[in-house]
C-alpha atoms as a PDB file:
ATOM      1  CA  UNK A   1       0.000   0.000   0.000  1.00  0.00           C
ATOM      2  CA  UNK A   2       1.333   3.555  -1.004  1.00  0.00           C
ATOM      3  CA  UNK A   3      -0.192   6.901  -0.077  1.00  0.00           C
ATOM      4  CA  UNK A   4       0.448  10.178  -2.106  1.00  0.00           C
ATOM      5  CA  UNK A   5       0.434  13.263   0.411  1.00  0.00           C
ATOM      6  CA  UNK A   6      -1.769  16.001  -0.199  1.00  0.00           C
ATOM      7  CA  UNK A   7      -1.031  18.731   1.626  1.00  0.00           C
ATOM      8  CA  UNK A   8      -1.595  17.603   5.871  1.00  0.00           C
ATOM      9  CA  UNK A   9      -4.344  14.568   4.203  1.00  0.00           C
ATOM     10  CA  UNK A  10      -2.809  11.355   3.238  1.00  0.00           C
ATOM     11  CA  UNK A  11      -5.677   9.488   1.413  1.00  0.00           C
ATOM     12  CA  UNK A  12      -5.898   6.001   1.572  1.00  0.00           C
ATOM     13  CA  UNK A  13      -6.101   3.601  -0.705  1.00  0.00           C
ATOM     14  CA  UNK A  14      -3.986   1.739  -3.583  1.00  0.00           C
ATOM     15  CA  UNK A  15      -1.802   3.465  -6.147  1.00  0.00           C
ATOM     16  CA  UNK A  16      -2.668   3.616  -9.815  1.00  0.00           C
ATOM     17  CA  UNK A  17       0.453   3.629 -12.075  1.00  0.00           C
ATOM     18  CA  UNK A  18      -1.845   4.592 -14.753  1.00  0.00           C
ATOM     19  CA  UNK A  19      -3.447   7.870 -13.429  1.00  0.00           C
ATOM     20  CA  UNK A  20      -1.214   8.759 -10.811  1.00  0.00           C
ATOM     21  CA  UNK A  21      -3.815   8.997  -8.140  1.00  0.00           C
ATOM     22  CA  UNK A  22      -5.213   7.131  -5.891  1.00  0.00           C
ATOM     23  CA  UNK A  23      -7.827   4.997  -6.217  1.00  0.00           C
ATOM     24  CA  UNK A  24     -10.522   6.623  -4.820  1.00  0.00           C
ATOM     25  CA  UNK A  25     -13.102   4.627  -5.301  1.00  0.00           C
ATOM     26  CA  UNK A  26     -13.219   2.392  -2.546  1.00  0.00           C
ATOM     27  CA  UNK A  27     -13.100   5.984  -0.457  1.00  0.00           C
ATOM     28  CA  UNK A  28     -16.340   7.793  -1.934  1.00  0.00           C
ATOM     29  CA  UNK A  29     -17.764   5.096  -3.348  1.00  0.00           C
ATOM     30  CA  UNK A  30     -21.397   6.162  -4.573  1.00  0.00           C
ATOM     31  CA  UNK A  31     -20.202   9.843  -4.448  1.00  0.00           C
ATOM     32  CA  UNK A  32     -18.519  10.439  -8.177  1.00  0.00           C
ATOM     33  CA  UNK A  33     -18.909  14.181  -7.486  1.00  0.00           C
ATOM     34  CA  UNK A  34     -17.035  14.162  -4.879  1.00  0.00           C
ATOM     35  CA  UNK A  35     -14.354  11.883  -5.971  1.00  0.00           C
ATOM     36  CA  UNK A  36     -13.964  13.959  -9.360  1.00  0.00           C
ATOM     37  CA  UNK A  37     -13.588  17.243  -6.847  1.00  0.00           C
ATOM     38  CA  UNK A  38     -10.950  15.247  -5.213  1.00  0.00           C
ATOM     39  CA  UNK A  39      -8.692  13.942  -8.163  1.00  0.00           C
ATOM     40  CA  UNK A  40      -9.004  17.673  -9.769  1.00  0.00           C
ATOM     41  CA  UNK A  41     -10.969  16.760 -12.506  1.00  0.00           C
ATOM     42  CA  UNK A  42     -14.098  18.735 -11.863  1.00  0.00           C
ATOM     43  CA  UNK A  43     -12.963  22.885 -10.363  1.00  0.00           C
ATOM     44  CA  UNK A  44     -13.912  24.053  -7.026  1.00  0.00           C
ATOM     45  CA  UNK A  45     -15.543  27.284  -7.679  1.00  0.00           C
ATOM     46  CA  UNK A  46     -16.246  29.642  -4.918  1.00  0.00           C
ATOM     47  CA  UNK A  47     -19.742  31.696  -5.791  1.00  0.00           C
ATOM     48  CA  UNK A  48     -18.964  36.123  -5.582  1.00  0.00           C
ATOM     49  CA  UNK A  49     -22.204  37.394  -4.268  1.00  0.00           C
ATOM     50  CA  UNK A  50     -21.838  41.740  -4.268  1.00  0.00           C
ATOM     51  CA  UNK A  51     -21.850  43.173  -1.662  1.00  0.00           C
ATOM     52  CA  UNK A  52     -24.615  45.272  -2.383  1.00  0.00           C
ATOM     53  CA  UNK A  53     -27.227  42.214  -2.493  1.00  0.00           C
ATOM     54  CA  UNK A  54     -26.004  40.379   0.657  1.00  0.00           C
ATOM     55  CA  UNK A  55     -29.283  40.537   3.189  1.00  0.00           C
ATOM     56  CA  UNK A  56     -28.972  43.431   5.973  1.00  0.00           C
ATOM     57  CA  UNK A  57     -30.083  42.244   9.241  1.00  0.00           C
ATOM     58  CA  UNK A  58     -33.427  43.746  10.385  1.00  0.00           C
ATOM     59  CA  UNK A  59     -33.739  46.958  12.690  1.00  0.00           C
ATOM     60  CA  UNK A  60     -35.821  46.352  15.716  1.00  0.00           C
ATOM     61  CA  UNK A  61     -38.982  48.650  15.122  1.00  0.00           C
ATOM     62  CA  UNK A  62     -38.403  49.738  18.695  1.00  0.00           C
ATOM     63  CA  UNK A  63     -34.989  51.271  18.126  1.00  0.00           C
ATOM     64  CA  UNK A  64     -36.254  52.993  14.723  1.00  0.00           C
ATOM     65  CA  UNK A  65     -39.304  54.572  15.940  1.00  0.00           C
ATOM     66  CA  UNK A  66     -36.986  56.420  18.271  1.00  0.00           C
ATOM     67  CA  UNK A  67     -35.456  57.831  15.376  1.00  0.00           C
ATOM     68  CA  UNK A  68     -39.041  58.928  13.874  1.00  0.00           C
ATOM     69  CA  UNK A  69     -39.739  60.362  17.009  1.00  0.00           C
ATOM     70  CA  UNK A  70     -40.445  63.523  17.316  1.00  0.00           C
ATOM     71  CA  UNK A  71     -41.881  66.191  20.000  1.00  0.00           C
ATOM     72  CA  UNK A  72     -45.628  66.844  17.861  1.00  0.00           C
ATOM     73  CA  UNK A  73     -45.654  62.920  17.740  1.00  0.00           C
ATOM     74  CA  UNK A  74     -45.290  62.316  21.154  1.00  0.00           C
ATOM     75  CA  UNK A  75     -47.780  64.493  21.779  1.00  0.00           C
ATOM     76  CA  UNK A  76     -50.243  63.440  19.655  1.00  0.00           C
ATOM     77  CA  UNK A  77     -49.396  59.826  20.966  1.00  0.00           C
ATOM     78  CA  UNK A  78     -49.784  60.668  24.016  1.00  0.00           C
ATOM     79  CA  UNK A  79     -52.702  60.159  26.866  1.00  0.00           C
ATOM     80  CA  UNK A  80     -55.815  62.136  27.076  1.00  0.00           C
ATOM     81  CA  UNK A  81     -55.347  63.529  30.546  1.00  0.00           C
ATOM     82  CA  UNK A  82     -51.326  64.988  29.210  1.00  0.00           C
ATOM     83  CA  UNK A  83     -53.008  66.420  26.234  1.00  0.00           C
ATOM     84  CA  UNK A  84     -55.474  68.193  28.262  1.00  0.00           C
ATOM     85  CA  UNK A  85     -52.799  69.802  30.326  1.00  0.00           C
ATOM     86  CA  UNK A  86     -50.835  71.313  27.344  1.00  0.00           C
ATOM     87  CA  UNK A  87     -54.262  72.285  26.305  1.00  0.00           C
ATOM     88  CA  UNK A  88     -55.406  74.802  29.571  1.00  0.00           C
ATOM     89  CA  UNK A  89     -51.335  75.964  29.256  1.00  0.00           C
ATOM     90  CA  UNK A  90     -51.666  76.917  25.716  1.00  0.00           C
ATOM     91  CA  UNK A  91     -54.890  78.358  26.350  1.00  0.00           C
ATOM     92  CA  UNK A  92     -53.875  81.004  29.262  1.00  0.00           C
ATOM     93  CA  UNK A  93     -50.686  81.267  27.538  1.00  0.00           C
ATOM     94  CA  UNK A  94     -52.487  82.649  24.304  1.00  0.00           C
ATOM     95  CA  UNK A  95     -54.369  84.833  26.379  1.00  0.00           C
ATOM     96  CA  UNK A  96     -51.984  86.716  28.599  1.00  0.00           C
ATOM     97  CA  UNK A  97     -50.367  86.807  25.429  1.00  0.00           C
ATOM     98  CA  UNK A  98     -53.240  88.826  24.254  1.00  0.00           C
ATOM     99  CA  UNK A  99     -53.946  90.822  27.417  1.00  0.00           C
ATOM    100  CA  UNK A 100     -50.212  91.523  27.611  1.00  0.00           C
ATOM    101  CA  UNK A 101     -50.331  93.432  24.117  1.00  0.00           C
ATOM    102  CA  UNK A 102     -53.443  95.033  25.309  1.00  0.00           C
ATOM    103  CA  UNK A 103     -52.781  96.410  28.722  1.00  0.00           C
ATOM    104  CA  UNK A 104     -49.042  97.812  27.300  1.00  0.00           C
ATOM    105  CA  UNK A 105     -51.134  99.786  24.370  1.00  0.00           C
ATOM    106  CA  UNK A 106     -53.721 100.654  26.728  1.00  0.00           C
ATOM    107  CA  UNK A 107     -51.325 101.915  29.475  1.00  0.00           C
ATOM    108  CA  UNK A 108     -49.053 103.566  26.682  1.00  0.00           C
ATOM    109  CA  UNK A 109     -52.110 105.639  25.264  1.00  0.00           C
ATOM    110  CA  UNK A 110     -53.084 106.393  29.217  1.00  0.00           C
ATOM    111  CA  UNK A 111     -49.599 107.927  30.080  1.00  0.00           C
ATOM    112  CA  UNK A 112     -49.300 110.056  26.880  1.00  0.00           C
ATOM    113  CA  UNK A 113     -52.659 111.281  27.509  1.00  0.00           C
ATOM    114  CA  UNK A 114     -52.196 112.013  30.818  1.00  0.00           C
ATOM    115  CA  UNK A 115     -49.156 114.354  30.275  1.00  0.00           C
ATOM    116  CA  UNK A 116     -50.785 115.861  28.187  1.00  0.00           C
ATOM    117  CA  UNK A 117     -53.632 116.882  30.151  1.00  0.00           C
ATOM    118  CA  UNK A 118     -51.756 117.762  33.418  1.00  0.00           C
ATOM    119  CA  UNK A 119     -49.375 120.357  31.073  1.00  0.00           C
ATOM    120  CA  UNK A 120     -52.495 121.612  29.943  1.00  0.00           C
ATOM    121  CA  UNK A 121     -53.763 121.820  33.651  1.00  0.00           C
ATOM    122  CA  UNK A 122     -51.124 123.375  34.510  1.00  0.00           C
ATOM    123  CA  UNK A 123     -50.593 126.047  31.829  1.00  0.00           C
ATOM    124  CA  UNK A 124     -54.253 126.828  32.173  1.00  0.00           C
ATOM    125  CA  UNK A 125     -55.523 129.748  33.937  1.00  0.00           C
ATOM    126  CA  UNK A 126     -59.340 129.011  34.532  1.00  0.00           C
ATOM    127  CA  UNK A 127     -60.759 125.491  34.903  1.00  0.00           C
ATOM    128  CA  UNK A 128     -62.917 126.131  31.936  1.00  0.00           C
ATOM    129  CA  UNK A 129     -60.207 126.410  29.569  1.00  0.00           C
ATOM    130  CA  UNK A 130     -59.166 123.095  31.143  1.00  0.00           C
ATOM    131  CA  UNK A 131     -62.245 121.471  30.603  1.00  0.00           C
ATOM    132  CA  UNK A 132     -62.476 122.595  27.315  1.00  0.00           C
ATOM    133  CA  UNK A 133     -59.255 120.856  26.648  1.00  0.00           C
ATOM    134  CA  UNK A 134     -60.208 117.351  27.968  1.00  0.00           C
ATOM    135  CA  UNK A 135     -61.921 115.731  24.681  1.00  0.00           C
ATOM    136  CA  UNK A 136     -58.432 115.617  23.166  1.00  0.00           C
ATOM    137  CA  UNK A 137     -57.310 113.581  26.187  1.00  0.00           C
ATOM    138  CA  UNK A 138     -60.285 111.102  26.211  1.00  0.00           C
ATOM    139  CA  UNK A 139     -57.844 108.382  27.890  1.00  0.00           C
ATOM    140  CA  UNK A 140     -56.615 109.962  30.926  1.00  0.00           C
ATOM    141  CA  UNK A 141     -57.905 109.220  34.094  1.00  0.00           C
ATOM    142  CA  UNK A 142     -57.080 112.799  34.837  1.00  0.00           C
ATOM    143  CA  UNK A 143     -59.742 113.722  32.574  1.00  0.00           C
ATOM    144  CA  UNK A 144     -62.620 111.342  34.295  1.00  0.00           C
ATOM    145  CA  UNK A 145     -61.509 112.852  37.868  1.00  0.00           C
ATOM    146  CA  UNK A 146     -61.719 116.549  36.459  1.00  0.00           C
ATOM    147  CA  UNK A 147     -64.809 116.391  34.996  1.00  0.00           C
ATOM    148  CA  UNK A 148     -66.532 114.644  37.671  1.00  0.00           C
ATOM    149  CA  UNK A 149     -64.447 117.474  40.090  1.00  0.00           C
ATOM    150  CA  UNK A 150     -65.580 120.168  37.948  1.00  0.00           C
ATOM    151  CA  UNK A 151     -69.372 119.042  37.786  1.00  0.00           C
ATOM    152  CA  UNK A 152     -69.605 118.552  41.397  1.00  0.00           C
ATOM    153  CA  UNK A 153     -67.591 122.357  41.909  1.00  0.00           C
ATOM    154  CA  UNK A 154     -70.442 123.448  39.268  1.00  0.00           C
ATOM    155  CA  UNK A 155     -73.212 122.434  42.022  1.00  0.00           C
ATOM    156  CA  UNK A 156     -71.676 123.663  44.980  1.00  0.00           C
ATOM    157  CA  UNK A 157     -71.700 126.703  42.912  1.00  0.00           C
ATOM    158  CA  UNK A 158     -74.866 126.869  42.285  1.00  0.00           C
ATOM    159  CA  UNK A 159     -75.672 125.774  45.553  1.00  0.00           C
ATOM    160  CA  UNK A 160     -73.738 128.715  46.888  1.00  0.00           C
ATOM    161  CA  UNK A 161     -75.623 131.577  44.844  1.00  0.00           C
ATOM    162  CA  UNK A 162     -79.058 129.833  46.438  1.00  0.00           C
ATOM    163  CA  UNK A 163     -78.002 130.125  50.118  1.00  0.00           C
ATOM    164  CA  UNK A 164     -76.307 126.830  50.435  1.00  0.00           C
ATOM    165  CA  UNK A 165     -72.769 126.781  51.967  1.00  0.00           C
ATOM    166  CA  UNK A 166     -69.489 125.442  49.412  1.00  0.00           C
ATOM    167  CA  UNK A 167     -68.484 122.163  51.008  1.00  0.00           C
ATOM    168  CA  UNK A 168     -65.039 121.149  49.134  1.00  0.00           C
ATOM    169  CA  UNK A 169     -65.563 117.616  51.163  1.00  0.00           C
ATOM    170  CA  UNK A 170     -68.525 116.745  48.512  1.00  0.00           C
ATOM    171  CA  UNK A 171     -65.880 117.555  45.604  1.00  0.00           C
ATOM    172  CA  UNK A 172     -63.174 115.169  47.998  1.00  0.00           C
ATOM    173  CA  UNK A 173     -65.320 112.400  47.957  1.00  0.00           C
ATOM    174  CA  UNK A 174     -66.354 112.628  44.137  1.00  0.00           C
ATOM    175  CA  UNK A 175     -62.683 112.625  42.957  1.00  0.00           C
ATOM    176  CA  UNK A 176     -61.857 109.654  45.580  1.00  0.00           C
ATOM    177  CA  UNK A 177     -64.761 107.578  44.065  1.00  0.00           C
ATOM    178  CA  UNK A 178     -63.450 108.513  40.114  1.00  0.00           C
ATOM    179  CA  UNK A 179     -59.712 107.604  41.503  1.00  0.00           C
ATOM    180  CA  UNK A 180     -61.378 104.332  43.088  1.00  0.00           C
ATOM    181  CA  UNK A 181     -63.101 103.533  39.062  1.00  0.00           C
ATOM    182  CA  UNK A 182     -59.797 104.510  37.538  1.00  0.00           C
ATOM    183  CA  UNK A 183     -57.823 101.695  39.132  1.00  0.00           C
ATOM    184  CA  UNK A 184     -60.070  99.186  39.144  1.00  0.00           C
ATOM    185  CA  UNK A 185     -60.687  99.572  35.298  1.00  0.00           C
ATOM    186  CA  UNK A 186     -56.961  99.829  34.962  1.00  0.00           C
ATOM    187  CA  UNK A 187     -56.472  96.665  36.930  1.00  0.00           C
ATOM    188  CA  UNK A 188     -58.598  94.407  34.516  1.00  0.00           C
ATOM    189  CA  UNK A 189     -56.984  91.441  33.154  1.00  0.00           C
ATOM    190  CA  UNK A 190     -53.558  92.016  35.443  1.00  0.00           C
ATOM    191  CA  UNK A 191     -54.931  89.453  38.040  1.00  0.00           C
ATOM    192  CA  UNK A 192     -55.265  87.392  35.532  1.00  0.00           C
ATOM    193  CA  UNK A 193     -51.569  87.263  34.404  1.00  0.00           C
ATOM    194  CA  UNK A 194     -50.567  86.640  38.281  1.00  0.00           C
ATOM    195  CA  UNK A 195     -52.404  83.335  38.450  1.00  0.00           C
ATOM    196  CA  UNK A 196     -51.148  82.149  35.033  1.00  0.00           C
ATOM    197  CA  UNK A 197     -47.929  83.042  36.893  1.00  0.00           C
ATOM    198  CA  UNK A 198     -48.470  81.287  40.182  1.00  0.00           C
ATOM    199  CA  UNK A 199     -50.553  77.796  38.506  1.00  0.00           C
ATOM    200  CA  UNK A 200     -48.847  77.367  35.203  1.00  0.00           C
ATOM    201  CA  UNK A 201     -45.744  75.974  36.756  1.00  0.00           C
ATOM    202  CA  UNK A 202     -47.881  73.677  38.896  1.00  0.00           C
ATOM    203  CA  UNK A 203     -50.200  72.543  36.037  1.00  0.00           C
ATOM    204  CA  UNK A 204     -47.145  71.725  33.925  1.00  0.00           C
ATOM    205  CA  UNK A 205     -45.594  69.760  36.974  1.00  0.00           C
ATOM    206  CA  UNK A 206     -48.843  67.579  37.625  1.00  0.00           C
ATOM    207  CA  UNK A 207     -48.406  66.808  33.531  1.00  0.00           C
ATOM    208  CA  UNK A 208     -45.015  65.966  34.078  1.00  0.00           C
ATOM    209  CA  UNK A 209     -46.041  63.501  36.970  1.00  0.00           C
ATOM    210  CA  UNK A 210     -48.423  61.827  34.589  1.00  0.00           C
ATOM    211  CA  UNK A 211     -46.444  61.034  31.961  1.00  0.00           C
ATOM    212  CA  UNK A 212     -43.727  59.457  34.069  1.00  0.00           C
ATOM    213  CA  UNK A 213     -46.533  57.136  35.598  1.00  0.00           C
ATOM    214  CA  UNK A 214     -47.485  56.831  32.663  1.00  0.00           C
ATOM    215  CA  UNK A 215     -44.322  55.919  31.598  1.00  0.00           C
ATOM    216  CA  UNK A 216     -43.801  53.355  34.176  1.00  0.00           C
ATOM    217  CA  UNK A 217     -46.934  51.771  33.623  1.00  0.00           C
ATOM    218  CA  UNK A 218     -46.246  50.862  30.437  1.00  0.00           C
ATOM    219  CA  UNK A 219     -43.230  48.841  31.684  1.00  0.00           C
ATOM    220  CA  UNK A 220     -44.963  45.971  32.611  1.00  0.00           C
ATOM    221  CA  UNK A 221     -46.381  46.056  29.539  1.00  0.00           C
ATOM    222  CA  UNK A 222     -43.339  44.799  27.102  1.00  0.00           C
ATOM    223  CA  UNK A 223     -40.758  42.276  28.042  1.00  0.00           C
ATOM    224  CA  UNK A 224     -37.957  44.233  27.580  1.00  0.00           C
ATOM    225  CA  UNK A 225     -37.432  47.449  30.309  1.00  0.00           C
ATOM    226  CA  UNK A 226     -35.299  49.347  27.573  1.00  0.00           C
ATOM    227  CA  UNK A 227     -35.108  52.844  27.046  1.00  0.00           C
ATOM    228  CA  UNK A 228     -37.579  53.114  23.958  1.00  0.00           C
ATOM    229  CA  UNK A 229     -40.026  51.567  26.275  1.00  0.00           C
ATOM    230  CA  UNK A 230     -40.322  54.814  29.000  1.00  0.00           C
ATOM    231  CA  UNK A 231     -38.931  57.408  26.140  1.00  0.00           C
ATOM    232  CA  UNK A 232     -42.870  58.272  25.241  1.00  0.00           C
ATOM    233  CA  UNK A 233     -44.043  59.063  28.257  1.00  0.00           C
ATOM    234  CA  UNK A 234     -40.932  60.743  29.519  1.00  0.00           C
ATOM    235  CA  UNK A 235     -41.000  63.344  26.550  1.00  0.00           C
ATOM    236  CA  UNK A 236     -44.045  64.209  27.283  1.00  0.00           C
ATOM    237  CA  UNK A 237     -43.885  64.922  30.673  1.00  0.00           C
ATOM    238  CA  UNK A 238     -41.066  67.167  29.968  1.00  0.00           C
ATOM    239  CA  UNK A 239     -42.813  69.160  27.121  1.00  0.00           C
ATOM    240  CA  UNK A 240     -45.892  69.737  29.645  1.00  0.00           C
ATOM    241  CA  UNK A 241     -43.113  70.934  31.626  1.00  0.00           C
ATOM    242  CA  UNK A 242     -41.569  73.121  29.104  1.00  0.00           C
ATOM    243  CA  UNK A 243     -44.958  74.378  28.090  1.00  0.00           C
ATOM    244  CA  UNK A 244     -45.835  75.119  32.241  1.00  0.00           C
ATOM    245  CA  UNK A 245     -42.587  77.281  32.276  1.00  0.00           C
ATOM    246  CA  UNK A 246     -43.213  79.147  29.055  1.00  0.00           C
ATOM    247  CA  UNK A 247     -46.706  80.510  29.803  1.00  0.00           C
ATOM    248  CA  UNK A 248     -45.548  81.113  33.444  1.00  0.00           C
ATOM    249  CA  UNK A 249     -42.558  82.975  32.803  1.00  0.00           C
ATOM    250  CA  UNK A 250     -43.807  85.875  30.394  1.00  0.00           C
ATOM    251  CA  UNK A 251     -46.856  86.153  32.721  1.00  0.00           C
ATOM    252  CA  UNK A 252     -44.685  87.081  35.633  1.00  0.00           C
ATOM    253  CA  UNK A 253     -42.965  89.475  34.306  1.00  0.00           C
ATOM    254  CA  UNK A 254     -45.537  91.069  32.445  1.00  0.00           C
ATOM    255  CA  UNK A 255     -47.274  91.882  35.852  1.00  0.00           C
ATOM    256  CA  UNK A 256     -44.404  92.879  37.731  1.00  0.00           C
ATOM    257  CA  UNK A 257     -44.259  95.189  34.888  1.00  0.00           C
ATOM    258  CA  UNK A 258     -47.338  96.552  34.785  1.00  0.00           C
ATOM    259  CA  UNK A 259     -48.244  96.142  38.838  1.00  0.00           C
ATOM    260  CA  UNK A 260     -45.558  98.742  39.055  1.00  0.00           C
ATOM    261  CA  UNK A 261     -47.291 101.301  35.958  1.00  0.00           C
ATOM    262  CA  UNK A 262     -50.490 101.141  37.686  1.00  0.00           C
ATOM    263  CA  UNK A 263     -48.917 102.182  40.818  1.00  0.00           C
ATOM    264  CA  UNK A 264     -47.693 105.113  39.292  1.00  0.00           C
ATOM    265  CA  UNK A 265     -50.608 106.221  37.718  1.00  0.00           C
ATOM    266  CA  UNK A 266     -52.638 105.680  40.887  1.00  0.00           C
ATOM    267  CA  UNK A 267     -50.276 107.865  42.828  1.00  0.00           C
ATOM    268  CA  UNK A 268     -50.766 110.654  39.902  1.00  0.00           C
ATOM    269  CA  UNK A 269     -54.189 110.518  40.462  1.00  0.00           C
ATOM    270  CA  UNK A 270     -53.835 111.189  43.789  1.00  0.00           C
ATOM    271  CA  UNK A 271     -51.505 113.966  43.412  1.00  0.00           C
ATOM    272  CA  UNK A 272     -53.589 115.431  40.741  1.00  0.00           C
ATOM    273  CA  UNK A 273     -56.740 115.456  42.755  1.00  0.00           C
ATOM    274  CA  UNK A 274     -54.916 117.342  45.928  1.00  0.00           C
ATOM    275  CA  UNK A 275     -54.183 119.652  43.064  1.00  0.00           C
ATOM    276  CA  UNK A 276     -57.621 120.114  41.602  1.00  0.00           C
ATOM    277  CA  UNK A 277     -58.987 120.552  45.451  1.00  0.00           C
ATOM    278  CA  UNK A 278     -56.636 123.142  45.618  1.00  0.00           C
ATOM    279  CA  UNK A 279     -57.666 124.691  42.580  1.00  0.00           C
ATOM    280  CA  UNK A 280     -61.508 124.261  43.713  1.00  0.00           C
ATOM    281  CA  UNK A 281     -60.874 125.798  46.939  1.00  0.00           C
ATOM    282  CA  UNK A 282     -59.151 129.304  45.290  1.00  0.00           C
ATOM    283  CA  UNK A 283     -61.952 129.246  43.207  1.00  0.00           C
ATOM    284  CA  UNK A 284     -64.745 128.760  45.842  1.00  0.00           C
ATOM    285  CA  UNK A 285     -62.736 132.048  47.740  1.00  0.00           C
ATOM    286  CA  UNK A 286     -63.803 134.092  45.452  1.00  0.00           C
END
C-alpha cells in the first residue's frame, strides 16, 4: 500500500500507475462528485455574491421609531389627561399673550394722555379752559376725575348763589370715588396674568407627573425594560413641563411690569386730585 500526500491529508487507498492517483473509489464510493472534486478533474468554484445584495439584518422597530420620534408625535401619541394639560397651558398662555399686548397699548395711550392733560392743567388759567381741553385727552384718568371734580364744583356753585354753603368735602369724595373707578378699570386682566404666573408651573408639573406614571406603567407592559419603552411618556412629561414654564414665565414678568405702571398712575391721580382741590378751593374764595 502507497499513499500520495496532499497537503496535511494522506488518502488512503492503492496506487494507480496509470493515473497517478489514488484509487478513490473504494473511499467515496457512490459519491462520483465528490471523488472527481478530489482527483481535480471537476474545479472548485467559490460563488462572488456583491456586496450590495447580501441581506442586511433587520432593525428592531423599537430602536427605529426612536429615530421617527419627534416632540408633535409624542404628543399626539400621548394620553388624554397629558393632552389636556398642554391644552389649559396653551390656552392662558395665548391669552396673557393677548392681554399683555393690550394692557401695554392701553397703558401707553393712558400715560401720553395724561401728560398731556396735566401740562395743559397746569398752563391753564381758569378750569374752563381746562375742561375745554379734555376731549383731546379722552384716555386719561385725569380727565374722568376733572370732569366729575368740575361738575360737582359746578353744584356747589350753584348751591352757593341759592343760600347753600361750598363744602369742598362733597368735591373730595367725588374725585376719591373717580380715583377708586380709575384703578379698578386699569387693573382688569392684570390678576389674571398673576395666576397664570403662580398655577402654570404647577399645572405643567402635575403633567409631568403623569407622563412618568405613565411611563412606568407601560413597563410591565413589554418584556424588555429598555429605554424606547419609558422614552414616550418621559418626553411628554417634559414638554408639559416646558410648556408650564413658558406661559408662566412671560406672565410674571408682564405683571411685575405693569403692577408697578399702575402704581404710578394711581399715585398721579392722587396727586392730581390734591391739586384740583386746591384749585376748587381758590376758586370757591372768590
Amino acid at each position: 500500500m502507497l499513499g500520495v500526500s496532499i497537503g496535511n491529508f494522506t488518502p488512503p487507498g492503492p496506487f494507480r500507475s496509470d493515473t497517478g492517483l489514488c484509487d478513490t473509489s473504494a473511499q467515496f464510493g457512490p459519491y462520483p462528485l465528490m471523488e472527481g472534486i478530489y482527483q481535480g478533474v471537476l474545479p472548485v468554484t467559490t460563488p462572488s455574491v456583491p456586496v450590495d445584495t447580501l441581506p442586511v439584518p433587520a432593525i428592531p422597530s423599537a430602536v427605529a421609531s426612536v429615530h421617527d420620534d419627534s416632540i408633535l408625535s409624542s404628543i399626539l401619541g400621548g394620553s388624554v389627561i397629558g393632552q389636556c394639560v398642554l391644552l389649559i397651558l396653551l390656552g392662558m398662555s395665548v391669552i396673557s399673550w393677548a392681554i399683555m399686548i393690550a394692557k401695554w397699548l392701553e397703558f401707553r395711550r393712558v400715560r401720553r394722555d395724561n401728560e398731556g392733560f396735566f401740562s395743559v392743567f397746569c398752563d391753564a388759567s381758569s378750569l374752563q379752559r381746562i375742561d375745554d381741553a379734555t376731549i383731546r385727552f379722552e384716555k386719561s384718568p385725569f380727565v374722568r376725575m376733572f370732569r366729575s371734580g368740575y361738575r360737582e364744583l359746578l353744584r356747589g356753585a350753584q348751591e352757593r348763589t341759592e343760600g347753600a354753603g361750598s363744602d369742598t368735602g362733597a368735591v373730595a369724595a367725588v374725585l376719591r370715588r373717580v380715583e377708586f373707578g380709575e384703578t379698578h378699570r386699569l387693573e382688569k386682566g392684570i390678576t389674571f396674568l398673576a395666576t397664570v404666573a403662580s398655577s402654570a408651573p404647577f399645572i405643567g408639573l402635575f403633567g409631568t407627573v403623569w407622563g412618568i406614571m405613565t411611563a412606568f406603567q407601560g413597563l410591565s407592559q413589554v418584556k424588555s425594560t429598555t429605554i424606547q419603552a419609558v422614552a414616550p411618556g418621559i418626553s411628554e412629561a417634559l414638554v408639559a413641563t416646558a410648556v408650564g414654564l413658558a406661559a408662566a414665565i412671560p406672565a410674571a414678568i408682564a405683571y411685575n411690569y405693569f403692577a408697578v405702571v399702575l402704581r404710578q398712575i394711581r399715585q398721579g391721580m392722587h396727586a392730581f386730585g390734591e391739586d384740583f382741590l386746591g384749585m376748587a378751593q381758590r376758586s370757591s374764595n372768590r
